[in-house]
N, C-alpha and C. Protein backbone atom coordinates (compact mmCIF):
# COMPACT_ATOMS: atom_id res chain seq x y z
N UNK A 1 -60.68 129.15 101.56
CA UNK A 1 -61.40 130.27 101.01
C UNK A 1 -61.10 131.48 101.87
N UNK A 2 -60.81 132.59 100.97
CA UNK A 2 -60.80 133.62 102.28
C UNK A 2 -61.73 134.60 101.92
N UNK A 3 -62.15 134.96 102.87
CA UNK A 3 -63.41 136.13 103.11
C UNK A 3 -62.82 137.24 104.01
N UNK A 4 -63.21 138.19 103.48
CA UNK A 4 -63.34 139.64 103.76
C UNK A 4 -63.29 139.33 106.20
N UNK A 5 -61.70 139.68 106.63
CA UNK A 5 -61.71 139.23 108.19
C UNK A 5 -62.50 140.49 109.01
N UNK A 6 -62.57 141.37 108.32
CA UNK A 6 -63.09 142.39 109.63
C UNK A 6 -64.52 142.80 109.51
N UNK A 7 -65.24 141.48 109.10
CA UNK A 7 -66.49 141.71 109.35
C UNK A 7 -66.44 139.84 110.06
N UNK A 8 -67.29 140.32 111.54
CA UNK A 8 -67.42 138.39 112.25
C UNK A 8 -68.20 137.76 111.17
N UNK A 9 -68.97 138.49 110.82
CA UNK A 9 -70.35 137.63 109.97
C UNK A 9 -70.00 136.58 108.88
N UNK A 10 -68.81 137.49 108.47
CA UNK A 10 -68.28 136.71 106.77
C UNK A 10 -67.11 135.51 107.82
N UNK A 11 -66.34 136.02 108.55
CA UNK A 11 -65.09 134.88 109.58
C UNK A 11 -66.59 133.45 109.49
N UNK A 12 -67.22 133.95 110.63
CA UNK A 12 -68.03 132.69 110.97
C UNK A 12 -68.39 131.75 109.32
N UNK A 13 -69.07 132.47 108.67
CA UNK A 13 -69.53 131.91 107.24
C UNK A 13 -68.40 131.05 107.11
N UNK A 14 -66.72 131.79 107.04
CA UNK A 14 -65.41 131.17 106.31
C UNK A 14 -65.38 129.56 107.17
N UNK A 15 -65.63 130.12 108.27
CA UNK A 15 -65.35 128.65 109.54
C UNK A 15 -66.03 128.12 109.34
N UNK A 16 -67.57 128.06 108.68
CA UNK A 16 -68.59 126.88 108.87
C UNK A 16 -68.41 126.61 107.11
N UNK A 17 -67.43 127.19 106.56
CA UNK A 17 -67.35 126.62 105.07
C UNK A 17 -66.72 125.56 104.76
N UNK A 18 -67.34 124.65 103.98
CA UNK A 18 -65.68 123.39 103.91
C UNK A 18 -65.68 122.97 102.26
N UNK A 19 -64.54 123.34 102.01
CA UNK A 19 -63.99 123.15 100.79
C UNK A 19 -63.78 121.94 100.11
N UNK A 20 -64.63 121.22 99.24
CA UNK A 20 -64.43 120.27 98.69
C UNK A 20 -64.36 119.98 97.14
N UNK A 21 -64.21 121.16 96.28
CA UNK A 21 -64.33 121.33 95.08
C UNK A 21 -63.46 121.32 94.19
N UNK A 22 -63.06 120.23 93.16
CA UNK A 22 -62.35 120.40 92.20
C UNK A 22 -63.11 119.17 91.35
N UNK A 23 -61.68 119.03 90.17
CA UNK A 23 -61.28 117.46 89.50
C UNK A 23 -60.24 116.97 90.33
N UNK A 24 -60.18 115.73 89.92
CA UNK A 24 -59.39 114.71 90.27
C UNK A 24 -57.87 115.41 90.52
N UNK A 25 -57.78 116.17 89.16
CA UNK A 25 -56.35 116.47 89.41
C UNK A 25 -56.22 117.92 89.57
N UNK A 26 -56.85 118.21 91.03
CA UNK A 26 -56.59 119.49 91.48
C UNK A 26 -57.20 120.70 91.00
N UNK A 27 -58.07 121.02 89.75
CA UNK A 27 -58.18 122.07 89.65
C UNK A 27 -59.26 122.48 89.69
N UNK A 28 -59.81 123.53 90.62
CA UNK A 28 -60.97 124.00 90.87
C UNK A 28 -61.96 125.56 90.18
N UNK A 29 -62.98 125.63 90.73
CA UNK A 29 -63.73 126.74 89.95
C UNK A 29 -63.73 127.73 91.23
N UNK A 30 -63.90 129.15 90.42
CA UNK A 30 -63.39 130.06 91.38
C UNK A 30 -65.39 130.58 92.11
N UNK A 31 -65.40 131.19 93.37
CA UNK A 31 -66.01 130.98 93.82
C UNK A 31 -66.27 132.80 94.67
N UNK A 32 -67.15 133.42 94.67
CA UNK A 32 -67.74 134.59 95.71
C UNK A 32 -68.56 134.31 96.36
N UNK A 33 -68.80 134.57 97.70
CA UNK A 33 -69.63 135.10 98.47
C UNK A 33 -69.32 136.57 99.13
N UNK A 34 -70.77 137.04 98.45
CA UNK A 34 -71.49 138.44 98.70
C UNK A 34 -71.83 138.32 99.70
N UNK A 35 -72.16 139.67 101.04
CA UNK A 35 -73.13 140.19 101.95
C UNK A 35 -73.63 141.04 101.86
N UNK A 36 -75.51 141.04 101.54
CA UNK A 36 -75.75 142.18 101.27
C UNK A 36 -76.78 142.25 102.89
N UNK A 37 -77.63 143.21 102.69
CA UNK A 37 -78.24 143.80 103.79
C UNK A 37 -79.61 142.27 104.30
N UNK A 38 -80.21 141.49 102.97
CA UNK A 38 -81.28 140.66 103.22
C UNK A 38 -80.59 139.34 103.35
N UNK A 39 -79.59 139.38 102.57
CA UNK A 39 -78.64 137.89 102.09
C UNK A 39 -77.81 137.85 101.93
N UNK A 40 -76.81 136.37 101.86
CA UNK A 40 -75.63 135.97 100.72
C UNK A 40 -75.95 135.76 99.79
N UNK A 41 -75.33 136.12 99.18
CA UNK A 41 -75.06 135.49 97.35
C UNK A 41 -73.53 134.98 96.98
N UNK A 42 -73.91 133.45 96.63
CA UNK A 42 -72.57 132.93 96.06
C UNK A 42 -72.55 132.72 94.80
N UNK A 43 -71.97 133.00 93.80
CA UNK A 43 -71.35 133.19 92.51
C UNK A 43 -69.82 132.40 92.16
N UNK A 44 -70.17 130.99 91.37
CA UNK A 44 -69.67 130.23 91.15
C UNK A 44 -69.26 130.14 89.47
N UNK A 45 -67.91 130.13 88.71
CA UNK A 45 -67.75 130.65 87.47
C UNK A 45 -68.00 128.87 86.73
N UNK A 46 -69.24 128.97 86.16
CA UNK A 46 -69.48 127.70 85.11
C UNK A 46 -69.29 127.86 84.07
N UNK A 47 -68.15 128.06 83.58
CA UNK A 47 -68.02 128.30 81.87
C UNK A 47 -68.02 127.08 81.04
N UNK A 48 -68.88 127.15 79.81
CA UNK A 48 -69.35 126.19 79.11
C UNK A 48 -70.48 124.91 79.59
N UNK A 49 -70.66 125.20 80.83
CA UNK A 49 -71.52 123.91 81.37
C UNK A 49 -73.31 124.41 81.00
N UNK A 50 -73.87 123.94 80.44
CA UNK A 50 -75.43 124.26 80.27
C UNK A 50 -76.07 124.33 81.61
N UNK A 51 -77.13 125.21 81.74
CA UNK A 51 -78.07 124.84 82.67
C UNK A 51 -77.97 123.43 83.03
N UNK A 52 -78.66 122.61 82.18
CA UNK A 52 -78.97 120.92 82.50
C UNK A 52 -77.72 120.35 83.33
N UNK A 53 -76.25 120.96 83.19
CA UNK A 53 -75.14 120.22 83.69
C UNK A 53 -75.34 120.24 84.86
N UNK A 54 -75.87 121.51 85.57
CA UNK A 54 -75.90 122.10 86.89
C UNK A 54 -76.38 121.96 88.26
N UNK A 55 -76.65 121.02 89.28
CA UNK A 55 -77.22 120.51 90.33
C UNK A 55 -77.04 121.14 91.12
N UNK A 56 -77.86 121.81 92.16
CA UNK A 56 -77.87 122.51 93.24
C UNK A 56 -78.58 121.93 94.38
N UNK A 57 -78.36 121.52 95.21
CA UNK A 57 -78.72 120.13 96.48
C UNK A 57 -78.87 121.12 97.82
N UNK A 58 -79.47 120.69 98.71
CA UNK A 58 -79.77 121.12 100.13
C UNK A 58 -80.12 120.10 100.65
N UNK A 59 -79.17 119.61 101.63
CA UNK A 59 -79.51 118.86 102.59
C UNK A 59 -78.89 118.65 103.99
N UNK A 60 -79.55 118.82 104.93
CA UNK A 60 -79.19 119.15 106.69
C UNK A 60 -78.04 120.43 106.81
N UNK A 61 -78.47 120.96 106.00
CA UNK A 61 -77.42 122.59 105.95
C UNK A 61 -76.06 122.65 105.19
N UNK A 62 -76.48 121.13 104.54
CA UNK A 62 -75.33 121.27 103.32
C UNK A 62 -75.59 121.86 101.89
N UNK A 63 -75.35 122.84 101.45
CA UNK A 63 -75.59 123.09 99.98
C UNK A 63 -74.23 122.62 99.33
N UNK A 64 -74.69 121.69 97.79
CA UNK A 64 -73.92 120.95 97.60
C UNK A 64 -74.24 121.61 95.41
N UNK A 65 -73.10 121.94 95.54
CA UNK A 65 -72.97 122.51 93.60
C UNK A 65 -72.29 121.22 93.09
N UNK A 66 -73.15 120.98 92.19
CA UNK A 66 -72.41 120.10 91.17
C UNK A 66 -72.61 120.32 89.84
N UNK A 67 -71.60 120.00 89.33
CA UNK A 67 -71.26 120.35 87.86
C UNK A 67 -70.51 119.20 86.56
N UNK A 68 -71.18 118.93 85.56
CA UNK A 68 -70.72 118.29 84.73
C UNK A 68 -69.97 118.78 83.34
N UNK A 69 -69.14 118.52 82.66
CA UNK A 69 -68.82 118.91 81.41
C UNK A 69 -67.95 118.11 80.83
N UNK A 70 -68.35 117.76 79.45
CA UNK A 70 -67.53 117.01 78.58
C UNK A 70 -66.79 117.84 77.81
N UNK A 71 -65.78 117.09 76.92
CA UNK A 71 -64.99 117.95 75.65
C UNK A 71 -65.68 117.45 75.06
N UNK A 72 -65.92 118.18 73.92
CA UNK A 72 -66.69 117.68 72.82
C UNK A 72 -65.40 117.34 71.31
N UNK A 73 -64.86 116.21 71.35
CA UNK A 73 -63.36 116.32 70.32
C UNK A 73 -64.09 115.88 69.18
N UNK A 74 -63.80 115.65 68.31
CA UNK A 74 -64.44 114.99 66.97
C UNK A 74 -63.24 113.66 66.76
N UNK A 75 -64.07 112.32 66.01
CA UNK A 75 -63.66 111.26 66.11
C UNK A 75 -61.88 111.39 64.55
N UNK A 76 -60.73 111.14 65.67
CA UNK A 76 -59.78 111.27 65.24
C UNK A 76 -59.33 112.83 65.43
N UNK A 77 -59.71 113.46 66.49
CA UNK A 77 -59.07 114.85 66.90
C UNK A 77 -57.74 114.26 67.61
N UNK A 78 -56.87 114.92 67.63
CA UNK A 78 -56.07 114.40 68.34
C UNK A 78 -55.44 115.88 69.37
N UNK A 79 -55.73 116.16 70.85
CA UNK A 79 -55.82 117.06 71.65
C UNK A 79 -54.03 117.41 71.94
N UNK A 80 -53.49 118.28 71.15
CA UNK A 80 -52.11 118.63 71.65
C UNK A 80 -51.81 119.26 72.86
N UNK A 81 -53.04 120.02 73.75
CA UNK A 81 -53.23 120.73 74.84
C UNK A 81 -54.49 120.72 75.25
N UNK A 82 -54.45 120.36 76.80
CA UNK A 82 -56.32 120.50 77.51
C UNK A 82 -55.81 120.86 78.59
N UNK A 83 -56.09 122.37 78.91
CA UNK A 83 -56.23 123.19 80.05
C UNK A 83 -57.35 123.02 80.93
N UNK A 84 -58.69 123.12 80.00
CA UNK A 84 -60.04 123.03 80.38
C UNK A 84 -60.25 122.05 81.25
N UNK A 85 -61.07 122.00 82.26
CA UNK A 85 -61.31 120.75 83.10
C UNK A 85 -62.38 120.06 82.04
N UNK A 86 -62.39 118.67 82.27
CA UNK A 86 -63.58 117.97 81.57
C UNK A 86 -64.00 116.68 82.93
N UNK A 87 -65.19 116.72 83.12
CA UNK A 87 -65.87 115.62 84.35
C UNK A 87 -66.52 116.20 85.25
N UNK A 88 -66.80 116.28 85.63
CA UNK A 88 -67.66 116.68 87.22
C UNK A 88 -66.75 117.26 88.51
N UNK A 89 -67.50 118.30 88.55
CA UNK A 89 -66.82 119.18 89.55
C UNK A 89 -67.74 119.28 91.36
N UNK A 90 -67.56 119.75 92.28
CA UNK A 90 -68.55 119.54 93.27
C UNK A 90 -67.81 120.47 93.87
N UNK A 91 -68.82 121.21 94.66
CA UNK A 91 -68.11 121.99 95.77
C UNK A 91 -69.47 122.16 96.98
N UNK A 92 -69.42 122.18 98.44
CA UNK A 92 -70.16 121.99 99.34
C UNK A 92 -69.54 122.88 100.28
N UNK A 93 -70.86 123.73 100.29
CA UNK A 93 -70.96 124.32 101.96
C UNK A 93 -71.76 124.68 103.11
N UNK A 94 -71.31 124.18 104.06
CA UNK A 94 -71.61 124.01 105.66
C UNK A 94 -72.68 125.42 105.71
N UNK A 95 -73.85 125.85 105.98
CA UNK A 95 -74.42 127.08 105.75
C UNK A 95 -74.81 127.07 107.43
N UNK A 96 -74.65 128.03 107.82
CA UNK A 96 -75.00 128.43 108.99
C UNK A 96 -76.12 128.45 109.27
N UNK A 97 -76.78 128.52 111.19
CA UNK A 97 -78.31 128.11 111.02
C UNK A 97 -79.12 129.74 110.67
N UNK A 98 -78.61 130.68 110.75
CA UNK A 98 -78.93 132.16 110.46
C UNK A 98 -79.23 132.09 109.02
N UNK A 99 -79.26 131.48 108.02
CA UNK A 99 -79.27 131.24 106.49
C UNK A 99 -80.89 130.63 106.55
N UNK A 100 -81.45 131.16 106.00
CA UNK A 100 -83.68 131.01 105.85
C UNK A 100 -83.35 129.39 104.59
N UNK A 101 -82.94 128.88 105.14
CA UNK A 101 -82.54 127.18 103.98
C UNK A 101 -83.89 127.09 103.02
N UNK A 102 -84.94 127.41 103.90
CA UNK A 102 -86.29 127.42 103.05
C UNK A 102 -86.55 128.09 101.58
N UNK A 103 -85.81 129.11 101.78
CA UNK A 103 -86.17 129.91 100.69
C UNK A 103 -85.08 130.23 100.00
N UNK A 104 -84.05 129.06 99.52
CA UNK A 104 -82.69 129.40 98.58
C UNK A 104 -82.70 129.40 97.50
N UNK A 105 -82.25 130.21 96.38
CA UNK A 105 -82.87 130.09 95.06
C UNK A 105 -81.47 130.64 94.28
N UNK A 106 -81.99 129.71 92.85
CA UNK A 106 -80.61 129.68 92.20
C UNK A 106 -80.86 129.87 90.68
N UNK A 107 -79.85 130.56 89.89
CA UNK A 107 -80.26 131.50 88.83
C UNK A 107 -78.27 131.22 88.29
N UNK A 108 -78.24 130.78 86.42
CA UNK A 108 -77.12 130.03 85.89
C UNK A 108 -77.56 131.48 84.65
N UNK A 109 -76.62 132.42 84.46
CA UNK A 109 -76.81 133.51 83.28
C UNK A 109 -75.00 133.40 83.06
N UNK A 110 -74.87 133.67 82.09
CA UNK A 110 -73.43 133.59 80.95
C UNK A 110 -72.64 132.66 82.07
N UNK A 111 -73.05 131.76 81.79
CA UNK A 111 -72.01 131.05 82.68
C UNK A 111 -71.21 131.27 84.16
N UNK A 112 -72.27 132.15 84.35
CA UNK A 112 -71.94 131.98 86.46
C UNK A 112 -73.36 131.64 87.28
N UNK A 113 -73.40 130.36 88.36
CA UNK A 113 -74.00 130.02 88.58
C UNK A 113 -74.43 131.16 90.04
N UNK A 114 -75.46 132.02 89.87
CA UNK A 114 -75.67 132.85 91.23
C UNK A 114 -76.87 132.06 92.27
N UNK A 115 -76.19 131.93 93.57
CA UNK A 115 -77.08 131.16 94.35
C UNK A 115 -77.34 132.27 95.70
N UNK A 116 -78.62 132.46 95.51
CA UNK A 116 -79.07 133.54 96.99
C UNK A 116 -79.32 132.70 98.02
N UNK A 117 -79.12 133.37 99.16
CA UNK A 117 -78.94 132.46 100.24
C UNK A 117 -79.81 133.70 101.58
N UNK A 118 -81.26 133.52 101.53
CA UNK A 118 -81.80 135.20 101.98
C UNK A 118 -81.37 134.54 103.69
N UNK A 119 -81.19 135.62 104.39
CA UNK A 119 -80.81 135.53 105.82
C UNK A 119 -82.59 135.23 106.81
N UNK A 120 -82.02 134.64 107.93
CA UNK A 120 -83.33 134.22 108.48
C UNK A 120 -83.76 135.59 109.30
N UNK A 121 -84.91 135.90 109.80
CA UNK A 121 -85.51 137.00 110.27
C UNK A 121 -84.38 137.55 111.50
N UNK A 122 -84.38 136.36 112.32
CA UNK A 122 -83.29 136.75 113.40
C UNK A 122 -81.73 137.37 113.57
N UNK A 123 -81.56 136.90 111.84
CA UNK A 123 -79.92 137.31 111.58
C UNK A 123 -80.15 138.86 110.92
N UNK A 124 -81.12 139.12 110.44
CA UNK A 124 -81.39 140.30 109.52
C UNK A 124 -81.10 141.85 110.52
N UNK A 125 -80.68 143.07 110.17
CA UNK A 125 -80.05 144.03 111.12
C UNK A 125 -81.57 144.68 111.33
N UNK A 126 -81.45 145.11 112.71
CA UNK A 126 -82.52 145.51 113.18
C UNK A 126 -82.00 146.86 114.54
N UNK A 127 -82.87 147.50 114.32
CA UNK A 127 -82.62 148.72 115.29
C UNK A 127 -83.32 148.42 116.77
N UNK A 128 -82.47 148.32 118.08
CA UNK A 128 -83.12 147.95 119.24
C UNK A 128 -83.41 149.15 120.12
N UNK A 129 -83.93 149.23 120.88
CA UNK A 129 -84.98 150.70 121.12
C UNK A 129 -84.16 150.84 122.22
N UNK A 130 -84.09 151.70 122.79
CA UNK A 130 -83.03 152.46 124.11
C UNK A 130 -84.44 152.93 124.71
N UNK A 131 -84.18 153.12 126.11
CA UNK A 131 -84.93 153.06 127.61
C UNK A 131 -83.96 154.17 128.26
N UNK A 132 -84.57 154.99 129.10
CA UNK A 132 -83.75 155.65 130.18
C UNK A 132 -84.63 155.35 131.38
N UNK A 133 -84.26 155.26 132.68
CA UNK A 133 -84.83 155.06 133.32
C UNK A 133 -86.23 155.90 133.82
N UNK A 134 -87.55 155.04 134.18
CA UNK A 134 -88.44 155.90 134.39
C UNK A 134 -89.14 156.26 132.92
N UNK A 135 -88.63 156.13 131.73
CA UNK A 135 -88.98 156.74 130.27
C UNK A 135 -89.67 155.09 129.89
N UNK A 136 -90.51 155.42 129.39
CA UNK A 136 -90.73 154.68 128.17
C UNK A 136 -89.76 153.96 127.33
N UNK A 137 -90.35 153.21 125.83
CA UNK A 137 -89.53 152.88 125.33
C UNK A 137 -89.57 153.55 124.03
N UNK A 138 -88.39 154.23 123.38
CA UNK A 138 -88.83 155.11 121.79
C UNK A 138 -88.62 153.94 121.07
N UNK A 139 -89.75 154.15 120.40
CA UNK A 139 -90.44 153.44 118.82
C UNK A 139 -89.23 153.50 117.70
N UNK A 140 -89.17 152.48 117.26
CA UNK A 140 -88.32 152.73 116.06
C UNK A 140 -88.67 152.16 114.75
C-alpha cells in the first residue's frame, strides 16, 4: 500500500499496515486511507456486495474487512467472460496504539465501505505553551 511519504504519521500507519486482501486468484479491492485533523478514514470500494455481505471485526488492534459476493447466473447461463470477483474477500489492518479502537464506526453508502478510525486524545494536534525564563506560562 502506499501512503502519502512526507507526512511520518501516514509512513508509520503504512509500516504497521499488513496487506492481506484479495481472492484466491489474486485480485483485490482498492482501498484509501484519509488523515483528517480528529481521524482516519478508510474507504474500501464494495461494488455490488449488500450491507448484510459486509463484516467489520476488531480484535487486539486488528481491524479485519470482510466481504462476500456471489454471481447471481440463471440455471443454464453459460458465462463467456467473469472479470468480477465472486467469494469472499478479506483485508486486515495492524492499527496503531494512537487509533481510540473504542470508538470505530463504520458506514457502507453506494457501494464503498467508509470506516472512521477517530485518533486517541494523545495523538490529536495540540498547541504546547512556551515559557521564557522567569515568565510564566502563556495560556493557549
Amino acid at each position: 500500500m502506499l501512503l502519502e511519504r512526507m507526512d511520518p504519521f501516514l509512513s508509520e500507519f503504512d509500516r504497521l499496515t499488513q496487506r492481506t486482501f484479495g481472492t484466491a486468484d489474486g485480485i483485490g479491492l482498492p482501498m484509501d486511507v484519509i488523515r483528517r485533523a480528529e481521524e482516519l478514514v478508510v474507504r474500501v470500494d464494495l461494488p455490488g456486495i449488500p450491507s448484510e455481505g459486509i463484516a467489520v471485526d476488531l480484535e487486539n488492534r486488528i481491524l479485519t474487512i470482510s466481504a462476500e459476493r456471489h454471481a447471481n447466473y440463471g440455471e443454464g447461463d453459460t458465462v463467456l467472460l467473469q472479470e468480477r470477483f465472486d467469494g469472499a474477500v478479506r483485508r486486515r489492518l495492524r492499527l496503531p496504539d494512537w487509533v481510540d479502537a473504542d470508538n470505530v464506526a463504520a458506514e457502507h453508502v453506494d457501494g464503498v465501505l467508509t470506516v472512521h478510525l477517530p485518533l486517541a486524545d494523545r495523538a490529536k494536534p495540540r498547541r504546547v505553551s512556551v515559557t521564557g525564563a522567569g515568565q510564566p506560562a502563556i495560556a493557549s
